[in-house]
Protein backbone atom coordinates (compact mmCIF):
# COMPACT_ATOMS: atom_id res chain seq x y z
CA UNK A 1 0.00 0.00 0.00
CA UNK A 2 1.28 3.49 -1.01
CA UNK A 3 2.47 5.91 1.37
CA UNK A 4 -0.95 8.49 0.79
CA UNK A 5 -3.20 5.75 1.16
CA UNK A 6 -1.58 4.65 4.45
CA UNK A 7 -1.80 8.35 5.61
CA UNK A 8 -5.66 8.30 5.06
CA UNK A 9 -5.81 4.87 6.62
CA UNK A 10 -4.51 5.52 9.54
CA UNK A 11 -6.52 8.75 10.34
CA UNK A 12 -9.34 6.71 9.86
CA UNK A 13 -8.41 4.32 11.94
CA UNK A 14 -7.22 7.05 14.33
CA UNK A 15 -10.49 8.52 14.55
CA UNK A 16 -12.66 4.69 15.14
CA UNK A 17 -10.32 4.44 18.32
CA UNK A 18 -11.08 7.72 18.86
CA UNK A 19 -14.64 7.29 18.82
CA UNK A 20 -14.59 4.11 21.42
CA UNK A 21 -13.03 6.60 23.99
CA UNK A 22 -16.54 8.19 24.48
CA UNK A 23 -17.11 4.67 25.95
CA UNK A 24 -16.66 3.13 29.42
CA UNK A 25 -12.68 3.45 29.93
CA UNK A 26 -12.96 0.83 32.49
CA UNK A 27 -14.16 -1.36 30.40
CA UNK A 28 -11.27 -4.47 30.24
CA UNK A 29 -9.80 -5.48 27.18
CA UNK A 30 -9.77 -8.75 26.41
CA UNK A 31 -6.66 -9.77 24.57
CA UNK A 32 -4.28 -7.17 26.55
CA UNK A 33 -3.74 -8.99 30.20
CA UNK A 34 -5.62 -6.34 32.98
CA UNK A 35 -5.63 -3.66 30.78
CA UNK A 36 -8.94 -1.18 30.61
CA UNK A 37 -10.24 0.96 28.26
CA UNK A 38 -8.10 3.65 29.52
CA UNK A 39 -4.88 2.15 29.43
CA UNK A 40 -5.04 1.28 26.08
CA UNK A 41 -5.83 4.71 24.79
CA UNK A 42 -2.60 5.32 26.91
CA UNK A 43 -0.56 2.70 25.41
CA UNK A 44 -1.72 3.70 21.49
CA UNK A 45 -1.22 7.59 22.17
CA UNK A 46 1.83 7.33 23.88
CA UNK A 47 3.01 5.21 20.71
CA UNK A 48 1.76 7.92 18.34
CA UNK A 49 4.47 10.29 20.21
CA UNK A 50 6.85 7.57 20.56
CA UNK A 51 6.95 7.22 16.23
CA UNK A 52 6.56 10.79 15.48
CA UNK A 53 9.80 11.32 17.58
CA UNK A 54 11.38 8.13 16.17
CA UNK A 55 11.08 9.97 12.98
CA UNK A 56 11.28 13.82 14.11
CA UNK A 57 13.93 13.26 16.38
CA UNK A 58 15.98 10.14 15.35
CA UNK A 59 15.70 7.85 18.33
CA UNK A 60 12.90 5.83 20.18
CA UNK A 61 14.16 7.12 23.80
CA UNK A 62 10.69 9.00 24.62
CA UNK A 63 8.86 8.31 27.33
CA UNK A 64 5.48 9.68 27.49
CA UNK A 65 3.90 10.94 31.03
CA UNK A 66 1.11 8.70 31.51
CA UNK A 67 -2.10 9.89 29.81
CA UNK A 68 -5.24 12.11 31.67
CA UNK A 69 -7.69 10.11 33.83
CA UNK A 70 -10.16 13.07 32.86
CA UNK A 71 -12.30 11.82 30.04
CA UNK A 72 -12.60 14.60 28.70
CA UNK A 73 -8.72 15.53 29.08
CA UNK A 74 -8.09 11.97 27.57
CA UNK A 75 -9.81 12.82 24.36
CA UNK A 76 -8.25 16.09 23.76
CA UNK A 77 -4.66 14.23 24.47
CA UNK A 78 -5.34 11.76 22.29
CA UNK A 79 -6.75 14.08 19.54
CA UNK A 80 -3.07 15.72 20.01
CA UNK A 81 -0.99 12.74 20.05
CA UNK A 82 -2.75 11.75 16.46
CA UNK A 83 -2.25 14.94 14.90
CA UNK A 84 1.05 14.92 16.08
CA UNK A 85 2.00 11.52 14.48
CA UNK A 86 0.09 12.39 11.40
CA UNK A 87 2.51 15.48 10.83
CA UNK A 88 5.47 13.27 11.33
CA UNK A 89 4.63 10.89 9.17
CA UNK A 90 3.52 13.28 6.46
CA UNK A 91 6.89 13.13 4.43
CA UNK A 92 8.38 11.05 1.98
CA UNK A 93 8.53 7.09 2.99
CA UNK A 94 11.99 6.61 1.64
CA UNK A 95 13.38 9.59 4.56
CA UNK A 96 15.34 8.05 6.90
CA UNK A 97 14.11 7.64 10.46
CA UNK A 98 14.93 5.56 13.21
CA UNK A 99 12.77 2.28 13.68
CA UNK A 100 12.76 -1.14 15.76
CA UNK A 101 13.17 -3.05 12.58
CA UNK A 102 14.65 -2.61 9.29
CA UNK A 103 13.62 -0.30 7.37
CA UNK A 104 14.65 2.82 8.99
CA UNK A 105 12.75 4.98 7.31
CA UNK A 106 9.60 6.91 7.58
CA UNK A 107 7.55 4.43 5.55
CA UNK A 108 8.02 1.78 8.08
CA UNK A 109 6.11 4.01 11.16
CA UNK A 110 3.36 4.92 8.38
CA UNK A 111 2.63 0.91 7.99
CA UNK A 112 3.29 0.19 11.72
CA UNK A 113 1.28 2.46 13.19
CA UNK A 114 -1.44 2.19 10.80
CA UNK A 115 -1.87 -1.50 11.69
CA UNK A 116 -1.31 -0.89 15.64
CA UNK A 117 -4.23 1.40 15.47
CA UNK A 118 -5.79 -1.36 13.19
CA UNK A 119 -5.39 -4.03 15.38
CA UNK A 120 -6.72 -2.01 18.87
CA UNK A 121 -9.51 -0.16 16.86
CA UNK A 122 -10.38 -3.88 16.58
CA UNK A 123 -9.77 -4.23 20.60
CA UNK A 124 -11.34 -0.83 21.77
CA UNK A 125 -14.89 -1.92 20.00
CA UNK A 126 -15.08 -5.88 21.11
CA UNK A 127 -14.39 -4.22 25.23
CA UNK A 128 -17.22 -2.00 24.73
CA UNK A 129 -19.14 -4.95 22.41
CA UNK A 130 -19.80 -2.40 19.72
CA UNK A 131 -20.33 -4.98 16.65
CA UNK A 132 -16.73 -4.36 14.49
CA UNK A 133 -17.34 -3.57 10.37
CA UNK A 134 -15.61 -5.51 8.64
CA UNK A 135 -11.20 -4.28 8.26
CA UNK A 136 -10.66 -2.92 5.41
CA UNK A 137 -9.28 -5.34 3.17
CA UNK A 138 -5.67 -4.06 1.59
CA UNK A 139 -4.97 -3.24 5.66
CA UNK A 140 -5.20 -6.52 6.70
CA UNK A 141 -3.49 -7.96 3.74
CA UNK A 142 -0.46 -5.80 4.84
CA UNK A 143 -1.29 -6.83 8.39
CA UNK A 144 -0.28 -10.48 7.71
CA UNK A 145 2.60 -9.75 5.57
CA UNK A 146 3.67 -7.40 8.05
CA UNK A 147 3.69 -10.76 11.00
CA UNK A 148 5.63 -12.74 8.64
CA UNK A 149 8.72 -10.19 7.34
CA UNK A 150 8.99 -8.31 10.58
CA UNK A 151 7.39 -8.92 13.44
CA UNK A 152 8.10 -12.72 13.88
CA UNK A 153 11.74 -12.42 11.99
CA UNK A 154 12.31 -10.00 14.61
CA UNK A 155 10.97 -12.22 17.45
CA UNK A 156 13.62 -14.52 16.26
CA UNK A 157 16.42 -11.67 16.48
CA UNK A 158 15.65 -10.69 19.93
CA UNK A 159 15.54 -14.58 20.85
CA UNK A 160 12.10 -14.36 21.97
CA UNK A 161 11.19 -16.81 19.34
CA UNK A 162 13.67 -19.99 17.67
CA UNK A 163 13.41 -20.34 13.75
CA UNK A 164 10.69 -22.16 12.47
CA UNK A 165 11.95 -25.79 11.39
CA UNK A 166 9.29 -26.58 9.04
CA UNK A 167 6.58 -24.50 6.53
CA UNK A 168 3.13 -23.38 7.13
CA UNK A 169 0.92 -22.11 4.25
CA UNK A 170 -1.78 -19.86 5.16
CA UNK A 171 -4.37 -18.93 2.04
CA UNK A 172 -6.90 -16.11 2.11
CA UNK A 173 -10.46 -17.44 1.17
CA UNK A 174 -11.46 -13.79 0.20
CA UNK A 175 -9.01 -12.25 -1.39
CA UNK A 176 -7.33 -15.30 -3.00
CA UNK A 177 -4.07 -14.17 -0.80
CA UNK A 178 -0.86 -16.66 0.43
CA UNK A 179 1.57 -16.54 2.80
CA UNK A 180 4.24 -19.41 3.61
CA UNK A 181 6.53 -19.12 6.57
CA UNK A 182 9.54 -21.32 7.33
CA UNK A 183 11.61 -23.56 5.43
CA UNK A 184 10.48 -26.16 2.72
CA UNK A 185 7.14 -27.53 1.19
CA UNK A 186 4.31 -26.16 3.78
CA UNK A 187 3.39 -29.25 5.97
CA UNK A 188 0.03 -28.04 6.63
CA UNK A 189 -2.54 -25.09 5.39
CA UNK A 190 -4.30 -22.60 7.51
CA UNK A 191 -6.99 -21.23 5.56
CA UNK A 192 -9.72 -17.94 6.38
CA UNK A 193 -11.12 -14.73 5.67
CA UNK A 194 -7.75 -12.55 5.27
CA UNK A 195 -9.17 -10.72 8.40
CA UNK A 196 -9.65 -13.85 10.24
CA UNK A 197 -5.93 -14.57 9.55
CA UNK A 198 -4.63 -11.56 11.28
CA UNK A 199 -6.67 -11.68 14.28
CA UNK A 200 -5.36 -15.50 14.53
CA UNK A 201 -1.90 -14.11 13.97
CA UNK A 202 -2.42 -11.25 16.71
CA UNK A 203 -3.80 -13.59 19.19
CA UNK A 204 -7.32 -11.88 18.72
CA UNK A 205 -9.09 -15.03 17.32
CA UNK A 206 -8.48 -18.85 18.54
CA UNK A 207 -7.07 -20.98 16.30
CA UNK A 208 -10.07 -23.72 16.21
CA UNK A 209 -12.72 -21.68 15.56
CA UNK A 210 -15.33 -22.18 12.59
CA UNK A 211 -13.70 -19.43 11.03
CA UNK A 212 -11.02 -21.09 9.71
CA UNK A 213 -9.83 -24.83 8.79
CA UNK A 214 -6.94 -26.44 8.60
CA UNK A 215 -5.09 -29.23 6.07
CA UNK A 216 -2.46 -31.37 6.28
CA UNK A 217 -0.19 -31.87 9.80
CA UNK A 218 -2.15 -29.40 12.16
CA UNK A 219 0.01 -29.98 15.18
CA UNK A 220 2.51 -29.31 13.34
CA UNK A 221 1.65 -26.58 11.84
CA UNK A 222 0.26 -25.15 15.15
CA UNK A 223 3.88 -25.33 16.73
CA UNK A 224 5.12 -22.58 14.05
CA UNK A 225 2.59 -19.87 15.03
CA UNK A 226 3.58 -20.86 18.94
CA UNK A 227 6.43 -18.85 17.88
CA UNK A 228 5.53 -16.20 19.79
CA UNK A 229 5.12 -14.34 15.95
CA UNK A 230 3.91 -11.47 17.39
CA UNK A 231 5.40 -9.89 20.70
């Protein structure tokens, strides 16, 4: 995905988060240990000034004070912390910043934090059980490429995670879509919706429900996404 669509994406994205935080912050979120509402719009707009000074600044040193408690004060901070990121990111992809992962450049905090905000826009609305539309397609495609070239290869760097030793295949029902991971002819297939995939991937989704099916060795195939893939 292009550097202006991922701009508009994560706006969007920005602002469905955004909405949630009218909701009960004390709600818990599920897939985040003992995390509420409230710390998660911590933890997301603390990251949006942790990238923009990645980028502005050249180093991911910052440390955010802790959000507002005030509701209201939370919304305007957050509103800030988003505007903030989107004018850091607003440059050319290919400008050099500094970032947990190759690349260091700008375009790799324009796909990261779109798909953060992607992800726990996806989080925010199943605490508050607000039924979640449907991701938007080309984000979620990106979503699972972005599990299998950095965040599990970089699982394996920080030896939170050993190599896979064999190949899993996962196929996209929807969108036609493949991924393989590991070494060698896939031993088994993990097919789904594309969106189904990532929330599998991110831990959001269990791996045996109706939503998705699996061929060939499944135990297998289960030990390479124990990974951890995702941190």
């Amino acid at each position: 995905m292009d550097s202006a669509s991922l701009l508009l994406h994560l706006r969007r994205e920005l602002d469905r988060f955004r909405a949630c935080l009218d909701g009960d912050l004390a709600a818990p979120v599920e897939h985040c240990g003992d995390w509420t509402l409230y710390d998660l719009a911590d933890h997301l707009g603390s990251g949006n000034l942790w990238a923009a000074t990645a980028v502005t600044e050249g180093h991911g040193g910052l440390k955010p004070a802790a959000a507002p408690r005030d509701p209201a004060a939370l919304g305007r901070w957050f509103d800030a912390t988003s505007e903030t990121l989107l004018a850091a990111l607003d440059n050319d992809p290919s400008t050099a910043a500094w970032t947990f992962y190759p690349p260091h450049t700008v375009g790799f905090w324009q796909r990261r934090r779109c798909l953060e905000t992607l992800v726990h826009g996806w989080d925010a609305e199943h605490a508050l059980g607000i039924p979640a539309p449907p991701l938007d397609a080309g984000l979620v495609h990106d979503g699972v490429s972005e599990v299998f070239d950095t965040m599990a290869p970089r699982q394996t760097a920080r030896g939170r995670a050993a190599p896979p030793q064999v190949a899993l295949r996962l196929e996209a029902t929807d969108t036609g879509a493949t991924w393989t991971y590991g070494p060698g002819t896939p031993v088994a297939v993990l097919a789904g919706t594309a969106e189904s995939l990532l929330l599998t991937l991110w831990g959001r989704l269990p791996r045996t429900g109706d939503a998705l099916t699996w061929e060939g060795d499944r135990h297998t195939g289960e030990r390479v996404l124990d990974g951890p893939l995702v941190p």
